[in-house]
C-alpha atoms as a PDB file:
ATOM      1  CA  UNK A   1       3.541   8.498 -15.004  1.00  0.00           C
ATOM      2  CA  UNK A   2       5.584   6.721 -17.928  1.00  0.00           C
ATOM      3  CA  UNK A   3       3.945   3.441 -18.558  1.00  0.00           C
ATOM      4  CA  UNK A   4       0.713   3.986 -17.004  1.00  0.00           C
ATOM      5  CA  UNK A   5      -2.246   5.703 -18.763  1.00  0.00           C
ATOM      6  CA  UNK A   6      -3.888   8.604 -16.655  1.00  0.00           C
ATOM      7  CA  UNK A   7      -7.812   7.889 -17.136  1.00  0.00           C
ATOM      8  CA  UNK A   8      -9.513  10.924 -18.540  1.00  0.00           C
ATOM      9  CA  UNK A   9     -12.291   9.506 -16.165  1.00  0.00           C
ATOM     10  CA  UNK A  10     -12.936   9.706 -12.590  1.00  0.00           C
ATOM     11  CA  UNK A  11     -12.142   6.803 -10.781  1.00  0.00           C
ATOM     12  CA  UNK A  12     -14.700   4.023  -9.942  1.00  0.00           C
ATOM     13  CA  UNK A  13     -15.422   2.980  -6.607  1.00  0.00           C
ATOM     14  CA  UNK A  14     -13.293  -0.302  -7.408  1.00  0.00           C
ATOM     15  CA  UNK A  15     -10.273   2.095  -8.197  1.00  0.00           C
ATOM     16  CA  UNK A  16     -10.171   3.867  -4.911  1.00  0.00           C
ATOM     17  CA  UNK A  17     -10.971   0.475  -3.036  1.00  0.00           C
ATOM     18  CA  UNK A  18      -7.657  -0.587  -5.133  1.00  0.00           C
ATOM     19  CA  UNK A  19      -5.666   2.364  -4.487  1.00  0.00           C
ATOM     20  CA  UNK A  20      -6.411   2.124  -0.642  1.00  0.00           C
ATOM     21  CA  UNK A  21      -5.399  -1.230  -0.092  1.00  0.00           C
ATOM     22  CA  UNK A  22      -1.672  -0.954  -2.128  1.00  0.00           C
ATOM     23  CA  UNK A  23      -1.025   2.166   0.535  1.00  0.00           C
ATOM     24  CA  UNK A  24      -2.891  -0.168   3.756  1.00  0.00           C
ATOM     25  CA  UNK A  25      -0.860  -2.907   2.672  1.00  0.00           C
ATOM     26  CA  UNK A  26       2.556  -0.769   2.713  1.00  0.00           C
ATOM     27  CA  UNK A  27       2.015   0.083   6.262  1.00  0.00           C
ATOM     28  CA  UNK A  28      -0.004  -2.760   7.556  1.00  0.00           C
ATOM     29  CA  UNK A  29       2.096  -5.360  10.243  1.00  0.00           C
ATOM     30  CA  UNK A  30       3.235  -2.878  12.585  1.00  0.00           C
ATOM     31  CA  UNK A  31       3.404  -5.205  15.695  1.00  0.00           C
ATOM     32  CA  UNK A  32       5.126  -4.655  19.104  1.00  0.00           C
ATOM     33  CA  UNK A  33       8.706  -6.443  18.866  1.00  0.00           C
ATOM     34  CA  UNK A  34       7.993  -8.678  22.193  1.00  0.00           C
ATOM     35  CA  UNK A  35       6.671 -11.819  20.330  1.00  0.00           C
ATOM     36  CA  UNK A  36       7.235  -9.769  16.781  1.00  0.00           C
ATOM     37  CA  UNK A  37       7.667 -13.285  15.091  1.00  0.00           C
ATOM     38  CA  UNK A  38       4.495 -15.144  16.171  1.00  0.00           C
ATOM     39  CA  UNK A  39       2.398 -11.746  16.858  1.00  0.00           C
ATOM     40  CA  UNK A  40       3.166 -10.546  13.023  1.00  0.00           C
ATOM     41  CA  UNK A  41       2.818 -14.271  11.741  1.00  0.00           C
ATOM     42  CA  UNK A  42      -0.652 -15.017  13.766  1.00  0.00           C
ATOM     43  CA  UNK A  43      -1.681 -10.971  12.198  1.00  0.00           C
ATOM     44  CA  UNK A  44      -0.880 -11.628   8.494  1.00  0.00           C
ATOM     45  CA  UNK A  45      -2.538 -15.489   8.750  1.00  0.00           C
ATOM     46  CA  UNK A  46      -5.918 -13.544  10.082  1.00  0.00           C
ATOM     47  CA  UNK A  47      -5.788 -11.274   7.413  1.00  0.00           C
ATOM     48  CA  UNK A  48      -5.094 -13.341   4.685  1.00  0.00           C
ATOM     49  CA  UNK A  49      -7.932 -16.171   6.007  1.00  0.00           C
ATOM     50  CA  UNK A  50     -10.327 -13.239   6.575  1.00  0.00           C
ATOM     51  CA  UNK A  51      -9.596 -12.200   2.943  1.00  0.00           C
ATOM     52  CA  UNK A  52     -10.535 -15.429   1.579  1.00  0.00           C
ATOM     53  CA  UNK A  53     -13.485 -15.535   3.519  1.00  0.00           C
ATOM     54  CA  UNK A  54     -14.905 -12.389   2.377  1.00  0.00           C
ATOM     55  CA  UNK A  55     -14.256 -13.113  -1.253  1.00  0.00           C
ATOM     56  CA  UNK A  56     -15.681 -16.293  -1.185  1.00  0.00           C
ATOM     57  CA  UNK A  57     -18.980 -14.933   0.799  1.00  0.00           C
ATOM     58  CA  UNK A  58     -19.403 -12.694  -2.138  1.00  0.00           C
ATOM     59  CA  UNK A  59     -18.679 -15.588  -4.897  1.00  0.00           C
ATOM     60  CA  UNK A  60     -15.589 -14.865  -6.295  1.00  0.00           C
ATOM     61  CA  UNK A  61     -13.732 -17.177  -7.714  1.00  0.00           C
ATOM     62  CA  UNK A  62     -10.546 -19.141  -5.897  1.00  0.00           C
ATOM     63  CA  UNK A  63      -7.994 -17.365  -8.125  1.00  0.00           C
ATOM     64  CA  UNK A  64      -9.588 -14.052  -6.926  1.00  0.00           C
ATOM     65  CA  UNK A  65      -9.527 -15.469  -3.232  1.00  0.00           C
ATOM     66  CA  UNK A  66      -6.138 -16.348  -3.387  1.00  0.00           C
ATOM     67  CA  UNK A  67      -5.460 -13.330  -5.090  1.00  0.00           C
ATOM     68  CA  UNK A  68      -7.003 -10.950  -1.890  1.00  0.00           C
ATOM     69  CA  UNK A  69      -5.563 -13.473   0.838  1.00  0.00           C
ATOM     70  CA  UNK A  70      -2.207 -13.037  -0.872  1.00  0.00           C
ATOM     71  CA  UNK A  71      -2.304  -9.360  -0.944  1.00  0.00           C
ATOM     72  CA  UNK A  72      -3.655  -9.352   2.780  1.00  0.00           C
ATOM     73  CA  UNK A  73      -1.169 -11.377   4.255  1.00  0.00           C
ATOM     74  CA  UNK A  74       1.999  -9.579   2.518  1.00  0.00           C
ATOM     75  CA  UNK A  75       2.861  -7.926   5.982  1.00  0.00           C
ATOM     76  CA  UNK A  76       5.121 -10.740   6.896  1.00  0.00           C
ATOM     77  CA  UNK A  77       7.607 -10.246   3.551  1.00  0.00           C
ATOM     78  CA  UNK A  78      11.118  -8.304   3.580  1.00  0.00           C
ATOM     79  CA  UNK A  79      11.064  -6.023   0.907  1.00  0.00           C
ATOM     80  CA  UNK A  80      12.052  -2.660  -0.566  1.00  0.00           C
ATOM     81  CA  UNK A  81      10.103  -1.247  -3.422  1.00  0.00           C
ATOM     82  CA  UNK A  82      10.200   1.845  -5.231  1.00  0.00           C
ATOM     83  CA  UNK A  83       7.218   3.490  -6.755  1.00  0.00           C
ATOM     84  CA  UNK A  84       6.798   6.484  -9.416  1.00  0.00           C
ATOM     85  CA  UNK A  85       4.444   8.910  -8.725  1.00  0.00           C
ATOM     86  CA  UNK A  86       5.315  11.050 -11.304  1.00  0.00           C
ATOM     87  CA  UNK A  87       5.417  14.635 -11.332  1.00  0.00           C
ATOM     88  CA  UNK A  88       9.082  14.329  -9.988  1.00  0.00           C
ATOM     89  CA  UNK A  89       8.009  12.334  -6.948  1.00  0.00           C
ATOM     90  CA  UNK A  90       8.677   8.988  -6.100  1.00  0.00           C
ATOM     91  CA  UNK A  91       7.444   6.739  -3.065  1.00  0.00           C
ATOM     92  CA  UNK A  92      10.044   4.358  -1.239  1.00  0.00           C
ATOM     93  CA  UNK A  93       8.448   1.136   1.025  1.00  0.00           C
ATOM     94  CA  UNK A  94      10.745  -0.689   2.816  1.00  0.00           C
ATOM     95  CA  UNK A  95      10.022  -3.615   5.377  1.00  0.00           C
ATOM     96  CA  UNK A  96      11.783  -6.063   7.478  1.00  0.00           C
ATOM     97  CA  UNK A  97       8.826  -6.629  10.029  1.00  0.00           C
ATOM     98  CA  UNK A  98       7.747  -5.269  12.108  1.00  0.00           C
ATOM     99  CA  UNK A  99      10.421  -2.182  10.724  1.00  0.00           C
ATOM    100  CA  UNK A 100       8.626  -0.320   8.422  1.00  0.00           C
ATOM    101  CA  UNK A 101       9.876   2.759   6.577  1.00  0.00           C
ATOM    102  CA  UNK A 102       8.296   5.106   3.967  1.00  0.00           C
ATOM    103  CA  UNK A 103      10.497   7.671   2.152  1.00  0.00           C
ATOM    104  CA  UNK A 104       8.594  10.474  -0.364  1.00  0.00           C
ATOM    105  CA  UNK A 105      11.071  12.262  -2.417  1.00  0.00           C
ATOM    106  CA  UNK A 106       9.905  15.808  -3.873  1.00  0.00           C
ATOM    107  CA  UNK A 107       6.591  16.260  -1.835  1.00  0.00           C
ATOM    108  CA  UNK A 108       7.901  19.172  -0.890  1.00  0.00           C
ATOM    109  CA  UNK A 109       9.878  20.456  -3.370  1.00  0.00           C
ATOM    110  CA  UNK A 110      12.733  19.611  -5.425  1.00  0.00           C
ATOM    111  CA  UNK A 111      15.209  17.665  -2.977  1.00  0.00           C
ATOM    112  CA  UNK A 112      13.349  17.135  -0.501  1.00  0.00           C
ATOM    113  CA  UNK A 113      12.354  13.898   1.696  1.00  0.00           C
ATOM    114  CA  UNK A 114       9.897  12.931   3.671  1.00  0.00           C
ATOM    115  CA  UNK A 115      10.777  10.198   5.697  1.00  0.00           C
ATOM    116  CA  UNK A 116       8.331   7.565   8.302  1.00  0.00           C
ATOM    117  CA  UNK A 117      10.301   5.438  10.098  1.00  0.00           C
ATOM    118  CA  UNK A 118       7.915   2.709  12.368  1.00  0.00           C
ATOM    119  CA  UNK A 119      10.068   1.134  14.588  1.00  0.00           C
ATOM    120  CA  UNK A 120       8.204  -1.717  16.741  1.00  0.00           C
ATOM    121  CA  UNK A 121       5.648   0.448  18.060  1.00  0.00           C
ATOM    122  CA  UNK A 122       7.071   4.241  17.707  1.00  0.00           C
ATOM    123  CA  UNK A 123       6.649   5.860  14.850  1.00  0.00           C
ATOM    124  CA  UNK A 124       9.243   8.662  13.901  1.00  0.00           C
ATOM    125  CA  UNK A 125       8.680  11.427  11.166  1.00  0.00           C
ATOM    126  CA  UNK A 126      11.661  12.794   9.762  1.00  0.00           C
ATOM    127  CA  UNK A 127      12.102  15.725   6.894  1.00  0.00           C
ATOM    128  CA  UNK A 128      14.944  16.580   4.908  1.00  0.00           C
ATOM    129  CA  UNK A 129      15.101  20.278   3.503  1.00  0.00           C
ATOM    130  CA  UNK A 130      17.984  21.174   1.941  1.00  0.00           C
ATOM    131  CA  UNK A 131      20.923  19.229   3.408  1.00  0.00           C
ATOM    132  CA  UNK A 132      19.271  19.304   7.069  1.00  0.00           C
ATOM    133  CA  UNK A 133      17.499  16.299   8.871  1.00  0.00           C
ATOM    134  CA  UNK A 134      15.280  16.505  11.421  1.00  0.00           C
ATOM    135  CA  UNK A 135      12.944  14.158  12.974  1.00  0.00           C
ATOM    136  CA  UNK A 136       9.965  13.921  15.805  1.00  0.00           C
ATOM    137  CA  UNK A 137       8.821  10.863  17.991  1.00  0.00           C
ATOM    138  CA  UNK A 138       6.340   9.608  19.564  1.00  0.00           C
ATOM    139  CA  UNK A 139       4.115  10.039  16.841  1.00  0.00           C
ATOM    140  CA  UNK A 140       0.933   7.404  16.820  1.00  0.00           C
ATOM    141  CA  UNK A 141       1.616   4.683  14.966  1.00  0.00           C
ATOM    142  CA  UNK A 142      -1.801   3.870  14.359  1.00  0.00           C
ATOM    143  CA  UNK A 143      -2.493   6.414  11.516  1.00  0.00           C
ATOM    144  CA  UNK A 144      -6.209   6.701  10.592  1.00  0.00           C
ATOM    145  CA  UNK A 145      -8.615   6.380   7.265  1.00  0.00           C
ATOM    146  CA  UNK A 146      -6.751   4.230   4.175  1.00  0.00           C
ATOM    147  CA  UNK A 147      -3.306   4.362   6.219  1.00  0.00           C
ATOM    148  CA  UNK A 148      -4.390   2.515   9.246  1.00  0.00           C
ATOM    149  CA  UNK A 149      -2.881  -1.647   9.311  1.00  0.00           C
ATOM    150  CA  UNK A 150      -6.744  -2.451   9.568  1.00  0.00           C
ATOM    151  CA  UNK A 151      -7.692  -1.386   6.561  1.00  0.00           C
ATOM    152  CA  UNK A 152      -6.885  -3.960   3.585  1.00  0.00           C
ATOM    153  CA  UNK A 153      -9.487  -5.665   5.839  1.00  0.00           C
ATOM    154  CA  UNK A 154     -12.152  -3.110   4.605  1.00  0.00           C
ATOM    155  CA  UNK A 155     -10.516  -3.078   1.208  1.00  0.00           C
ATOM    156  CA  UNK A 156     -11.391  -6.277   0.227  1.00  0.00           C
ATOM    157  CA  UNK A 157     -14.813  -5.807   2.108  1.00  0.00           C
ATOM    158  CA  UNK A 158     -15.316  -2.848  -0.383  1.00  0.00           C
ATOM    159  CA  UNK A 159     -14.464  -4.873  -3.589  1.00  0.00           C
ATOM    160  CA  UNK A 160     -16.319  -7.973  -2.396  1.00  0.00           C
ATOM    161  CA  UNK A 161     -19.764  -5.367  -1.829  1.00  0.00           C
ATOM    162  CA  UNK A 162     -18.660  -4.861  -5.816  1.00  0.00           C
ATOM    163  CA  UNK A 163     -18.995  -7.829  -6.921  1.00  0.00           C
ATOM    164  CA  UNK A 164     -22.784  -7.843  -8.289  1.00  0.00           C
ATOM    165  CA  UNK A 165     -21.291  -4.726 -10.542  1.00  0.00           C
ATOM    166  CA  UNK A 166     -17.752  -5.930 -11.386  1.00  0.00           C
ATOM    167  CA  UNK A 167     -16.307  -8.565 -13.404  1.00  0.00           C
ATOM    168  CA  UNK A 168     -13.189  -9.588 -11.385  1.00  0.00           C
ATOM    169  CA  UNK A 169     -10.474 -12.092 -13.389  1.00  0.00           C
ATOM    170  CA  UNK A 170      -6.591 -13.081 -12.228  1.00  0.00           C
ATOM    171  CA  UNK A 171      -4.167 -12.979 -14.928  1.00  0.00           C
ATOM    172  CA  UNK A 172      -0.124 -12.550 -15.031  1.00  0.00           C
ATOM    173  CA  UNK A 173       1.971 -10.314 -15.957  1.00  0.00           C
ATOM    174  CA  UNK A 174       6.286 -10.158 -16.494  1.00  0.00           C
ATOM    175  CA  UNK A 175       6.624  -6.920 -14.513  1.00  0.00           C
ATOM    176  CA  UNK A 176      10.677  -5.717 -13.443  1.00  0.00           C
ATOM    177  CA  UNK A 177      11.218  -9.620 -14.053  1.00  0.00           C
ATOM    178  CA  UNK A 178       8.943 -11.229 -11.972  1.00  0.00           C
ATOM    179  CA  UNK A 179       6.155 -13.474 -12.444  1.00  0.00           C
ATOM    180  CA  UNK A 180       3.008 -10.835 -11.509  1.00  0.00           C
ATOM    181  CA  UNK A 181      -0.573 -11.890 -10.485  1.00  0.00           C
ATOM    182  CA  UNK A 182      -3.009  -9.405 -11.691  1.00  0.00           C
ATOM    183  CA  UNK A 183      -6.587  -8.222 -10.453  1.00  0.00           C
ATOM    184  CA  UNK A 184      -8.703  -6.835 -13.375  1.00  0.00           C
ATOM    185  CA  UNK A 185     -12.487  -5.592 -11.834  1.00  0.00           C
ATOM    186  CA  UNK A 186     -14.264  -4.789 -14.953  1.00  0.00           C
ATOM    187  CA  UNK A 187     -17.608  -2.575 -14.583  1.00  0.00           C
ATOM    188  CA  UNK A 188     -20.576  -4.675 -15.781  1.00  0.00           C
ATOM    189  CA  UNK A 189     -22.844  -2.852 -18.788  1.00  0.00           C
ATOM    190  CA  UNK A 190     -25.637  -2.144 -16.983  1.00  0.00           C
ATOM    191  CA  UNK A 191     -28.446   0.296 -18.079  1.00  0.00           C
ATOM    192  CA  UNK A 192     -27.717   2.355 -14.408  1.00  0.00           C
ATOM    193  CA  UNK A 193     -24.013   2.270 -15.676  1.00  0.00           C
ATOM    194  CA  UNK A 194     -22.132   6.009 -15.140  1.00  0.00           C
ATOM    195  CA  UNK A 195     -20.498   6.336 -18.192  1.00  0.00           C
ATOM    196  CA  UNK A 196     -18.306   9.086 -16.297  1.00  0.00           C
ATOM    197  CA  UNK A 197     -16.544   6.361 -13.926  1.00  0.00           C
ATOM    198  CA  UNK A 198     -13.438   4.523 -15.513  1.00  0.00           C
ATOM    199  CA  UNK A 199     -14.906   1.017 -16.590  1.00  0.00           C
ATOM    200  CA  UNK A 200     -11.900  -1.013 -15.174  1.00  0.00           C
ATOM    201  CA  UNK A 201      -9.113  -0.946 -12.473  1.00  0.00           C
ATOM    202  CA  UNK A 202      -6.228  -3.547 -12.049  1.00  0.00           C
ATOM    203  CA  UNK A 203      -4.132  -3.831  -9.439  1.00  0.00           C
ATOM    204  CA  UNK A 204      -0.636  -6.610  -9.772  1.00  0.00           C
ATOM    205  CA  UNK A 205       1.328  -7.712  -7.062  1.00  0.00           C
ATOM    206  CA  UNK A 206       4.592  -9.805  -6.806  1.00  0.00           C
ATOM    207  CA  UNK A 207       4.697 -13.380  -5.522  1.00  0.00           C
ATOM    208  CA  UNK A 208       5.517 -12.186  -2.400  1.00  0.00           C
ATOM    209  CA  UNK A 209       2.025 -10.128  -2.746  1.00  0.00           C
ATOM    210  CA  UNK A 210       3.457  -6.734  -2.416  1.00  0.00           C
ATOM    211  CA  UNK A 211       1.884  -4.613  -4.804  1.00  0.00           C
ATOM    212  CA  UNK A 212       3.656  -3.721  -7.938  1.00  0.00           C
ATOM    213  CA  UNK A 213       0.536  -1.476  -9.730  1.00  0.00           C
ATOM    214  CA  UNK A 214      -2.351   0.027  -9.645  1.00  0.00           C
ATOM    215  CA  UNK A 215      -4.068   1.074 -13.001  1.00  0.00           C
ATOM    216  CA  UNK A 216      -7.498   3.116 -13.785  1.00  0.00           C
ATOM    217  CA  UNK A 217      -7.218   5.169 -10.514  1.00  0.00           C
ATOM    218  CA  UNK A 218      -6.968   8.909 -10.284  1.00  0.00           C
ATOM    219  CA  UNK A 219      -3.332   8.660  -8.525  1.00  0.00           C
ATOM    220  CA  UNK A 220      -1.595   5.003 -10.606  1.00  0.00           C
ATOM    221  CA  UNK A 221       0.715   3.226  -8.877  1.00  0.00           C
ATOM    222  CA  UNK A 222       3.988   2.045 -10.324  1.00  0.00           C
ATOM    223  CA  UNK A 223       6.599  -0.023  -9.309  1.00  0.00           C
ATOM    224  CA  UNK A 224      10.047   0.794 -10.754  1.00  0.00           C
ATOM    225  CA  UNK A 225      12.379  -1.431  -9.052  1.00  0.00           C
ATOM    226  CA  UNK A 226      11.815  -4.355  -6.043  1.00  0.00           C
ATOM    227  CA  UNK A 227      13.750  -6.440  -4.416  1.00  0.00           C
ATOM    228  CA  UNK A 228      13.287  -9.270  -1.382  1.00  0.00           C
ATOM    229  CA  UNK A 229      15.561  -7.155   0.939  1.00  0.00           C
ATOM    230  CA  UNK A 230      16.447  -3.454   2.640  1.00  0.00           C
ATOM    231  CA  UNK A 231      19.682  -1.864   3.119  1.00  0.00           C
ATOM    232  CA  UNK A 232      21.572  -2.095   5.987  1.00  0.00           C
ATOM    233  CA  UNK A 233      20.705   0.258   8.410  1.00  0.00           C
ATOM    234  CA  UNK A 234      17.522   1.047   6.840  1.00  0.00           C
ATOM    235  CA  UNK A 235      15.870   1.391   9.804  1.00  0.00           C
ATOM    236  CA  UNK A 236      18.378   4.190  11.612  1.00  0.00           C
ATOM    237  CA  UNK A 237      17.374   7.772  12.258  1.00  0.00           C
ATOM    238  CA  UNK A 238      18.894  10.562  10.174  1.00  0.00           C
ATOM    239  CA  UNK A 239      18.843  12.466  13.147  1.00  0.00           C
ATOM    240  CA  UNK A 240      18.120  12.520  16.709  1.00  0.00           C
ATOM    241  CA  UNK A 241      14.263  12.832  16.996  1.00  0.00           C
ATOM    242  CA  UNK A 242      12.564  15.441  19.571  1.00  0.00           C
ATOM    243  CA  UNK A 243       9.633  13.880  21.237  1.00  0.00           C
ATOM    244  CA  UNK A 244       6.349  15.556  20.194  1.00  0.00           C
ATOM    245  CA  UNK A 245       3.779  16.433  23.124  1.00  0.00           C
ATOM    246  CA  UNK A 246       1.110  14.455  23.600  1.00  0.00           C
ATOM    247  CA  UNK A 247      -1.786  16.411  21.820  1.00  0.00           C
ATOM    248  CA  UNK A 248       0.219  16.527  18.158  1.00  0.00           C
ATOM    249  CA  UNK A 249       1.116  12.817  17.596  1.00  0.00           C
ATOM    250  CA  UNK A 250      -1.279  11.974  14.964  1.00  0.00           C
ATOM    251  CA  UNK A 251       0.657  11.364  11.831  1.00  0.00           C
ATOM    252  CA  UNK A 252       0.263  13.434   8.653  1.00  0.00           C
ATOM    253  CA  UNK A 253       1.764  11.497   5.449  1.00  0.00           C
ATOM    254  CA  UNK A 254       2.438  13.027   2.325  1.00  0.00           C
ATOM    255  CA  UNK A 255       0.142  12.861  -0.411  1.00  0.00           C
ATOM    256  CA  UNK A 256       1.088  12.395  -4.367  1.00  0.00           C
ATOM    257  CA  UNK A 257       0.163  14.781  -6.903  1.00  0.00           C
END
């Protein structure tokens, strides 16, 4: 990925912690339009107060709380971000709550998309192979492990259990023009330290607190281009979706390299 160093080492427990909450926070806010407005508000103020919490239970500093409660409440913000995974793929978040959608170009070979459209509370999967569209519904919105809305809430659980082993500091960063706040966890020298596991992760989001990178992790994130808004008609299906039966609608995303 240009601009961000692949590790040679494996990543640390901090890294994957990291990594999980930039893809929990991309799909996190996924509330039922009746109420969307206070429902999605009251959701994102938990978070972000249960963030703080947490941090400050473990003794982190207030930049680092602000940091996590920032991060944690970034359901609420209208954005679209692109991120390069390298490899020829690239990863496309777009939100205007509580419309989410998730595009993956080249996951599937040159031209292709992948496309996760979370309307209210349906989810629809769409593919594009070749110049054909087609799309499924019904699919659980709720997606399990690092993809679930819950889980920035074990993120920062994970980084705050961390915190006897890390050094964690908030600095800034000019990233695609904006004014970034970044999370460096630096592994403690310790005689127990695993020389194998890479000694420091960093993770920078905008000011809106969507994240913009993730360094020292075995899959980086970068941001190539944001902005506070989405297209219109982001949210419309490529094609009409066929419902899936009831035993196959747990959702499958596509993975980076």
């Amino acid at each position: 990925m240009p601009g961000v160093p692949r590790l040679p080492l494996r990543p640390g427990p901090v890294a994957i912690a990291l990594l999980s909450g930039a893809v929990a926070v991309a799909l996190a806010g996924c509330s039922a339009r009746s109420g969307a407005g206070r429902a999605a508000t009251a959701a994102a103020q938990v978070r972000a107060d249960q963030a703080r919490a947490i941090a400050q239970q473990a003794g982190l500093g207030p930049a680092v709380q602000s940091f996590l409660a920032k991060a944690a409440g970034a359901s609420l913000v209208t954005y679209t971000v692109v991120y390069d995974q390298g490899g020829g793929q690239s990863t496309t978040v777009m939100a205007d709550p509580p419309n989410r959608r998730i595009d993956v170009v080249g996951a599937g070979g040159a031209g292709s998309i992948d496309r996760i459209i979370i309307k209210a509370t349906t989810t629809y999967v769409c593919h594009l192979d070749g110049k054909r569209w087609s799309c499924v519904s019904g699919v659980d919105s709720s997606p399990p492990g690092p993809f679930a809305p819950d889980a920035i809430s074990a993120t920062i659980s994970s980084l705050a259990q961390l915190s006897q082993s890390y050094d964690f500091t908030v600095t800034t960063r000019t990233l695609l023009g904006l004014r970034a706040s970044c999370l460096t966890a630096t592994q403690m020298a310790s005689p127990t330290t695993d020389s194998g596991v890479a000694a420091e992760a960093v993770m920078c989001i905008a000011p809106s607190g969507v994240i913009l990178r993730v360094e020292g992790s075995g899959s980086p994130l970068q941001a190539t281009s944001y902005r506070n808004s989405v297209p219109s008609g982001a949210f419309d299906l490529p094609a009409h979706p066929t419902p899936t039966a009831p035993s196959t609608t747990a959702l499958t995303l596509p993975t980076g390299p």
